[in-house]
C-alpha atoms as a PDB file:
ATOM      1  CA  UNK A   1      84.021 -69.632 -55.485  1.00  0.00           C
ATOM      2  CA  UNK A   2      84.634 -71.844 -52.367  1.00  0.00           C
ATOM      3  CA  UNK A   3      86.222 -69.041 -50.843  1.00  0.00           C
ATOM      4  CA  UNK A   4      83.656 -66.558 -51.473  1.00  0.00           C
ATOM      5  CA  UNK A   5      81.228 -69.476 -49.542  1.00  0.00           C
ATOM      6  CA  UNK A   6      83.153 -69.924 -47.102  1.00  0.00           C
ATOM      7  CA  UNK A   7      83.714 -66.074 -46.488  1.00  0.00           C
ATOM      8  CA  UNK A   8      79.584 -65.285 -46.508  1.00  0.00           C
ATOM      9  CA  UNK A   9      79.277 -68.415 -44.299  1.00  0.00           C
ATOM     10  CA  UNK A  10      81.945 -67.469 -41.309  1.00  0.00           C
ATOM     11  CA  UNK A  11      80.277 -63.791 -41.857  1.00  0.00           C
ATOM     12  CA  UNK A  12      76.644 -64.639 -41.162  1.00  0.00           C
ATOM     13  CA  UNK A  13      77.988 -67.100 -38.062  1.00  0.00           C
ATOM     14  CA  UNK A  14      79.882 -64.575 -36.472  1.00  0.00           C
ATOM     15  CA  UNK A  15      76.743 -61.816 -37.531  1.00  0.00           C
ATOM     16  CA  UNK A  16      74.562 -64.455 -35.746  1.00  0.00           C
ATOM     17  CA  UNK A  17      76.691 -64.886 -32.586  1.00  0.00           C
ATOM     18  CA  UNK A  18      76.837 -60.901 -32.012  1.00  0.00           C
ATOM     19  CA  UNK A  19      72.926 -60.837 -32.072  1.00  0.00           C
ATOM     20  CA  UNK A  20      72.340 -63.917 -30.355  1.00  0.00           C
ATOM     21  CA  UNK A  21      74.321 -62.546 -27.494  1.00  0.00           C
ATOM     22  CA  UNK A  22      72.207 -60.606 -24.365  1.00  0.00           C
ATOM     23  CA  UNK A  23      72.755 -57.642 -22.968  1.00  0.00           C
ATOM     24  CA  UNK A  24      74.756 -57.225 -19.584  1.00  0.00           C
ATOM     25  CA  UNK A  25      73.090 -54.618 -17.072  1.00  0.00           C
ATOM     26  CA  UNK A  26      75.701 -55.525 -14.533  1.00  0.00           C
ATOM     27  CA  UNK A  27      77.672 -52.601 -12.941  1.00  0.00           C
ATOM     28  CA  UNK A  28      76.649 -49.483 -10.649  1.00  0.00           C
ATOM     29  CA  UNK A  29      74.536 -47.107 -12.529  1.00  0.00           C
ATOM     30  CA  UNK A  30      73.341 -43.236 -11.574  1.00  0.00           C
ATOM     31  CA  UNK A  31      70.131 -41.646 -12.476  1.00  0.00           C
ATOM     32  CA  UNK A  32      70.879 -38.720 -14.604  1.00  0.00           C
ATOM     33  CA  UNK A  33      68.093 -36.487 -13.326  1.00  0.00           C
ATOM     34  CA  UNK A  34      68.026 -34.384 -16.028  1.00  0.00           C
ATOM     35  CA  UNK A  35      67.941 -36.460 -19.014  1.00  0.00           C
ATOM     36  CA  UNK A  36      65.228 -38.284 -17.516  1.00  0.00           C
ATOM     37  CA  UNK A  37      61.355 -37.680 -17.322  1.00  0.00           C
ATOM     38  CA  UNK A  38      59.817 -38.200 -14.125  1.00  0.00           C
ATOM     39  CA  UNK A  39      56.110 -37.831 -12.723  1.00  0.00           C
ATOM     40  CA  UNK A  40      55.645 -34.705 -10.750  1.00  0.00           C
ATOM     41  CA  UNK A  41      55.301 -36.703  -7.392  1.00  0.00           C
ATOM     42  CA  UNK A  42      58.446 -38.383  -7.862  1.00  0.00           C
ATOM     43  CA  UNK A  43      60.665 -36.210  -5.931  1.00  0.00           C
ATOM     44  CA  UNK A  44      64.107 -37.911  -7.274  1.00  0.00           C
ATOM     45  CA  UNK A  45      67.089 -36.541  -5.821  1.00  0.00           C
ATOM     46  CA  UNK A  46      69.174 -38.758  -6.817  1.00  0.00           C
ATOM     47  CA  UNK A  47      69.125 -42.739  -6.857  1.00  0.00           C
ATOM     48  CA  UNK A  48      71.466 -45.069  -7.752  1.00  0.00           C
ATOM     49  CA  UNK A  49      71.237 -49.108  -8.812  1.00  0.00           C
ATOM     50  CA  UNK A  50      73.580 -51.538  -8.133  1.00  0.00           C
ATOM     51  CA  UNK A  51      72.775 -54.582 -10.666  1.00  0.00           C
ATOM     52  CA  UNK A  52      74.491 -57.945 -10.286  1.00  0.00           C
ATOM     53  CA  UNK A  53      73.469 -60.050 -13.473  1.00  0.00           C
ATOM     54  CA  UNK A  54      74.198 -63.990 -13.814  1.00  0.00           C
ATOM     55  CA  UNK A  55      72.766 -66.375 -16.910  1.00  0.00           C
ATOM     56  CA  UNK A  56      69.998 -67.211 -14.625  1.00  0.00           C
ATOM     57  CA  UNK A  57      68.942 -64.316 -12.910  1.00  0.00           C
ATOM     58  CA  UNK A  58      69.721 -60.515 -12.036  1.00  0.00           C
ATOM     59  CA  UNK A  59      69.626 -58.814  -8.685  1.00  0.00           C
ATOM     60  CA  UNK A  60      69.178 -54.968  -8.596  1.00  0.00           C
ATOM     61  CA  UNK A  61      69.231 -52.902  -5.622  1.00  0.00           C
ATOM     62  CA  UNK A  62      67.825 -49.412  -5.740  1.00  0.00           C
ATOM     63  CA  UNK A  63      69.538 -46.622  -3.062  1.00  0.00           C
ATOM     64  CA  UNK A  64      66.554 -43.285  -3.799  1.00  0.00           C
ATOM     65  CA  UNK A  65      67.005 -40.076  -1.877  1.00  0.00           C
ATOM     66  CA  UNK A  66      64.138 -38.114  -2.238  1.00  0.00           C
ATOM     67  CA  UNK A  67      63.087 -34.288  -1.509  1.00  0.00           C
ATOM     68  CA  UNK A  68      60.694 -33.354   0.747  1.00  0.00           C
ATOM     69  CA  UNK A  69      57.506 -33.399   0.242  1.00  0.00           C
ATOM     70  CA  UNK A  70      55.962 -29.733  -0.598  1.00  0.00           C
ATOM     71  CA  UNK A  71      53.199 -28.279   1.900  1.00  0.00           C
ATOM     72  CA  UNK A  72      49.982 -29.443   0.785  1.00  0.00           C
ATOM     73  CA  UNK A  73      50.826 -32.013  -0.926  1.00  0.00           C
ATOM     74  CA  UNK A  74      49.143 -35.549   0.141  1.00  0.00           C
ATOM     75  CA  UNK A  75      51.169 -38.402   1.113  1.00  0.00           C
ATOM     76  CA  UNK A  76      50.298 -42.453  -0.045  1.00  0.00           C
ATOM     77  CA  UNK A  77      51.067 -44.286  -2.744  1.00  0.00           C
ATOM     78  CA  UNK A  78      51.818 -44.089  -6.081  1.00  0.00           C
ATOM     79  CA  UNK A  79      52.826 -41.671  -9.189  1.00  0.00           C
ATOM     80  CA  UNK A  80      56.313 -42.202  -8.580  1.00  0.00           C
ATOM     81  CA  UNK A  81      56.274 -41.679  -4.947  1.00  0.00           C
ATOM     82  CA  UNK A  82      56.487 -45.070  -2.303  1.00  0.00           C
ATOM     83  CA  UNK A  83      54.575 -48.219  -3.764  1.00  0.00           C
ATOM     84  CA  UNK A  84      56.831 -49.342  -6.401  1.00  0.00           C
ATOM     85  CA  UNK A  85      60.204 -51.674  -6.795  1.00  0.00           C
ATOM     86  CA  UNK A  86      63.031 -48.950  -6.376  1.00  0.00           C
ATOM     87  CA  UNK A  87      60.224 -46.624  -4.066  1.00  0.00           C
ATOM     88  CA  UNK A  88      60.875 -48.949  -1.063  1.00  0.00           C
ATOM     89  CA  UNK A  89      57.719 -47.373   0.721  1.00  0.00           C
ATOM     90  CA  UNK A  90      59.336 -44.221   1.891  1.00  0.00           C
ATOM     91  CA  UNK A  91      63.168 -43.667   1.246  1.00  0.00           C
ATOM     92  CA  UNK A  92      63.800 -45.769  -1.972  1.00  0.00           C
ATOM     93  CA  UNK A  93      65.657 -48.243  -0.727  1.00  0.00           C
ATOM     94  CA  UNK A  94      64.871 -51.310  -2.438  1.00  0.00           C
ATOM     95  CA  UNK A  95      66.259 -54.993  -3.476  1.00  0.00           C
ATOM     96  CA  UNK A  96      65.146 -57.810  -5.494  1.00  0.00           C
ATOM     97  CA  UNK A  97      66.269 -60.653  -7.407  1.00  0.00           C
ATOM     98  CA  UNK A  98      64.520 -62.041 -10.411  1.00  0.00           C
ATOM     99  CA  UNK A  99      65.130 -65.129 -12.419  1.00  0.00           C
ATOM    100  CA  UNK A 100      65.828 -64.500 -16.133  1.00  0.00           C
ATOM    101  CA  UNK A 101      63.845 -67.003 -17.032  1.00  0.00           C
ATOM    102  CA  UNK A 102      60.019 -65.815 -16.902  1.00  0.00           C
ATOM    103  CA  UNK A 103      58.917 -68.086 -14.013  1.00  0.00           C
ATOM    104  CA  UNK A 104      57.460 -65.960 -10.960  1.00  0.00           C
ATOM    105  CA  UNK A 105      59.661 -64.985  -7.756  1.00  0.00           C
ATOM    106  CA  UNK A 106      58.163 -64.666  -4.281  1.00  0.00           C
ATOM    107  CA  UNK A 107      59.488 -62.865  -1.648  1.00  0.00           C
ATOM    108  CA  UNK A 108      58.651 -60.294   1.125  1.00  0.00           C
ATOM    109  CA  UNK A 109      59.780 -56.766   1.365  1.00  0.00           C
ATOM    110  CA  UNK A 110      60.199 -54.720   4.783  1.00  0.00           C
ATOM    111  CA  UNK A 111      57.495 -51.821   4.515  1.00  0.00           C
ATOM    112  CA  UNK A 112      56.457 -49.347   7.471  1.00  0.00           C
ATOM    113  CA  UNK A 113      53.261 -51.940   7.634  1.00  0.00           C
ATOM    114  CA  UNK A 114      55.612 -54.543   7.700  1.00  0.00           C
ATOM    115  CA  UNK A 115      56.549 -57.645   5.854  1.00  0.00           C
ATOM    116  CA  UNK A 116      54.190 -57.574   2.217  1.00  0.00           C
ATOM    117  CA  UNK A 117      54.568 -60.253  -0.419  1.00  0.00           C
ATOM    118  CA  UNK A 118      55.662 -59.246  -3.711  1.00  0.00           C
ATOM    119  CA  UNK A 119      55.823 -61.476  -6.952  1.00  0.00           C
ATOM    120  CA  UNK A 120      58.871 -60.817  -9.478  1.00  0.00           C
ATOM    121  CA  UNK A 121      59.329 -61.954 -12.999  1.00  0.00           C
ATOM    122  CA  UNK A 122      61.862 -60.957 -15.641  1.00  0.00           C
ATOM    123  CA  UNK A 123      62.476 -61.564 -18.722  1.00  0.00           C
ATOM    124  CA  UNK A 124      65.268 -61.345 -21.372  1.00  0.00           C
ATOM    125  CA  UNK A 125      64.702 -60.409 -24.718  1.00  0.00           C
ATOM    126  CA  UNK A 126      67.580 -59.956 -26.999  1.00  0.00           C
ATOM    127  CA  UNK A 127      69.135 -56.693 -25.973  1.00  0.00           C
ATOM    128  CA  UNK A 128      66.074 -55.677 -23.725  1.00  0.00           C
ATOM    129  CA  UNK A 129      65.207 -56.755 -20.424  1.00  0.00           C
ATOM    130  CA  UNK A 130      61.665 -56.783 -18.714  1.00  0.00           C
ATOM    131  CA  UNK A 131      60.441 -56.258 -15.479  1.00  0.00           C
ATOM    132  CA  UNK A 132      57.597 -56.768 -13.597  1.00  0.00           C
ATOM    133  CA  UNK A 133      56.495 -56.621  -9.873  1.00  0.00           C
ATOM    134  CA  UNK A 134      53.101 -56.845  -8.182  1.00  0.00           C
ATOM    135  CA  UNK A 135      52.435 -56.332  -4.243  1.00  0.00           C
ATOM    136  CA  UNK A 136      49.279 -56.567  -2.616  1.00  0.00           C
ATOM    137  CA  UNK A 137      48.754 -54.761   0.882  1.00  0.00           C
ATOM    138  CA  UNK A 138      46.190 -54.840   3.297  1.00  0.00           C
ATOM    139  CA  UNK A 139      45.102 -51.490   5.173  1.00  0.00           C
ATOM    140  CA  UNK A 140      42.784 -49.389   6.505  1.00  0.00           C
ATOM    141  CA  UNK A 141      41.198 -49.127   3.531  1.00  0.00           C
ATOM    142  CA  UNK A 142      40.893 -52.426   2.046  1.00  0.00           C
ATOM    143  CA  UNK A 143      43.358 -54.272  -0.284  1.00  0.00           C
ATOM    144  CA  UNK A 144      45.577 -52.545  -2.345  1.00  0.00           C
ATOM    145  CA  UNK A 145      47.754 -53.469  -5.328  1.00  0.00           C
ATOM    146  CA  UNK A 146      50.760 -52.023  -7.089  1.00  0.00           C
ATOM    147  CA  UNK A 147      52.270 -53.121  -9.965  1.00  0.00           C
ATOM    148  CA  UNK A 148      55.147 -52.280 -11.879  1.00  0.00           C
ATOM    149  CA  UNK A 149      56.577 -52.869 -15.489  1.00  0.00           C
ATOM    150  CA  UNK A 150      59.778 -51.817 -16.523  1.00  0.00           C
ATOM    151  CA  UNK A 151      61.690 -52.261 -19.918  1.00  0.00           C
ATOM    152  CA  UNK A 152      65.485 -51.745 -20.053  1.00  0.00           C
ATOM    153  CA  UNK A 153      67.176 -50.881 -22.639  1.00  0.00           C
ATOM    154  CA  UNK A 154      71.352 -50.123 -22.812  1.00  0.00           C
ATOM    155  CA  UNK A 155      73.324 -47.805 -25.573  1.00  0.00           C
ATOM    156  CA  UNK A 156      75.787 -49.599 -28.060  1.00  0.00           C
ATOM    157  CA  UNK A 157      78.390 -48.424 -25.890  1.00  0.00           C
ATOM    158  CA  UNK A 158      76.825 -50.274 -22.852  1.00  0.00           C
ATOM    159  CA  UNK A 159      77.046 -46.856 -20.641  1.00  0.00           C
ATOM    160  CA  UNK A 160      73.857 -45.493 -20.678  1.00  0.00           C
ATOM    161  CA  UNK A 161      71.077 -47.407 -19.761  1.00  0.00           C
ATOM    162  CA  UNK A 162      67.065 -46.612 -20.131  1.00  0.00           C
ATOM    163  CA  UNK A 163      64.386 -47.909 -18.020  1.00  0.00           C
ATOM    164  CA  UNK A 164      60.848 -46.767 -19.195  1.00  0.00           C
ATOM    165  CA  UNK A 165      58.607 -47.740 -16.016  1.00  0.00           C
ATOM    166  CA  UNK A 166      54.876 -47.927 -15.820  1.00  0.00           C
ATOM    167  CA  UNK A 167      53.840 -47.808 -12.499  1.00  0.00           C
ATOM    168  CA  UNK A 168      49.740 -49.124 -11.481  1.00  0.00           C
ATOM    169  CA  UNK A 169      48.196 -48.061  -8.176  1.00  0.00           C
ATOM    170  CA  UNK A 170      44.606 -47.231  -7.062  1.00  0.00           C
ATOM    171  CA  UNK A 171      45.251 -43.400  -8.321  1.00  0.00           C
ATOM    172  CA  UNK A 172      45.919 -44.631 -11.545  1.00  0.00           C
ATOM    173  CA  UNK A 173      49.102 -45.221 -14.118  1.00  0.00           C
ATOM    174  CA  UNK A 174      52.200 -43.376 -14.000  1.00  0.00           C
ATOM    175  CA  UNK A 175      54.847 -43.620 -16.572  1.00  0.00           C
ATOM    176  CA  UNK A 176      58.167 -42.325 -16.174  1.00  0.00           C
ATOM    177  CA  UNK A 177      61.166 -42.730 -18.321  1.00  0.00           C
ATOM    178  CA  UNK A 178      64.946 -42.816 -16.357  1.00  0.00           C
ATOM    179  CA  UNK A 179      67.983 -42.725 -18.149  1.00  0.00           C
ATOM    180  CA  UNK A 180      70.519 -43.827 -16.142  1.00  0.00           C
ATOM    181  CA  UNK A 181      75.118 -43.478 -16.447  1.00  0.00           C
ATOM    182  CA  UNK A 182      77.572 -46.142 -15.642  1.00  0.00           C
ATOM    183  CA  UNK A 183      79.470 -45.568 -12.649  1.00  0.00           C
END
């Protein structure tokens, strides 16, 4: 009987450990184009993230190539296109590092219009990791926000990860869901 204790015990403290542990979004990972659903003024290319990921915090940066823009189209913000973390007003290039613990990160990003302030927060949750980002800009046109939520998720083999991102501008909410492939 002691044994049979003793077994269920070490069981449910090694099943407790395996849960309790977070995920690890560390390494080089590709957007698989394909397999992922973008809005139609994305333009994705290709874009890769490089993701460096401590207890206390995780720094991602985002390298985008995008196409061309088609005649006709409009430039500006949103639905995929420049305002966002990753969009890096223009070319995609993009980096940021967030603490894992839910407080809010300031920092300024290089734009075309020059420095703009942008506040961070992240947040672990088990096996899924949230992200947020919010920038303000002033222009012609007034003041202008952008915000950004994203929700990462990996595969149980840790080589595929998911980012479903909901992106706010002034033309409205865009959701698009990437499924990125370990390098």
């Amino acid at each position: 009987m002691k044994k049979i204790i003793f077994l269920t015990a070490a069981i449910c403290l090694f099943s407790f450990a395996a849960f309790a542990q977070k995920a690890d979004f560390s390494g080089t990972w590709t957007l698989d184009v394909a397999k992922s659903k973008l809005g139609e003024r994305a333009r994705i290319e290709s874009m890769t993230m490089t993701v460096a990921q401590t207890d206390k915090d995780i720094r991602v940066d985002t390298k985008t190539v995008r196409a061309a823009r088609p005649e006709g189209v409009p430039g500006g913000m949103g639905g995929g296109g420049g305002f966002g973390r990753g969009g890096g007003f223009g070319n995609g290039d993009a980096a940021a590092t967030y603490t894992l613990d839910g407080k809010e990160t300031k920092i300024e990003q290089e734009s075309p219009m020059g420095k703009i302030p942008v506040t961070l927060t992240a947040k672990l949750d088990g096996g899924k990791l949230n992200l947020a980002s919010s920038r303000k800009l002033s222009g012609p046109n007034g003041e202008m926000t952008a915000e950004t939520k994203e929700a990462w998720s990996l595969s149980e083999d840790g080589k595929t990860l998911t980012v479903v991102r909901d992106q706010t501008t002034p033309r409205g909410t865009n959701t698009s869901t990437m499924v990125f492939v370990k390098k």
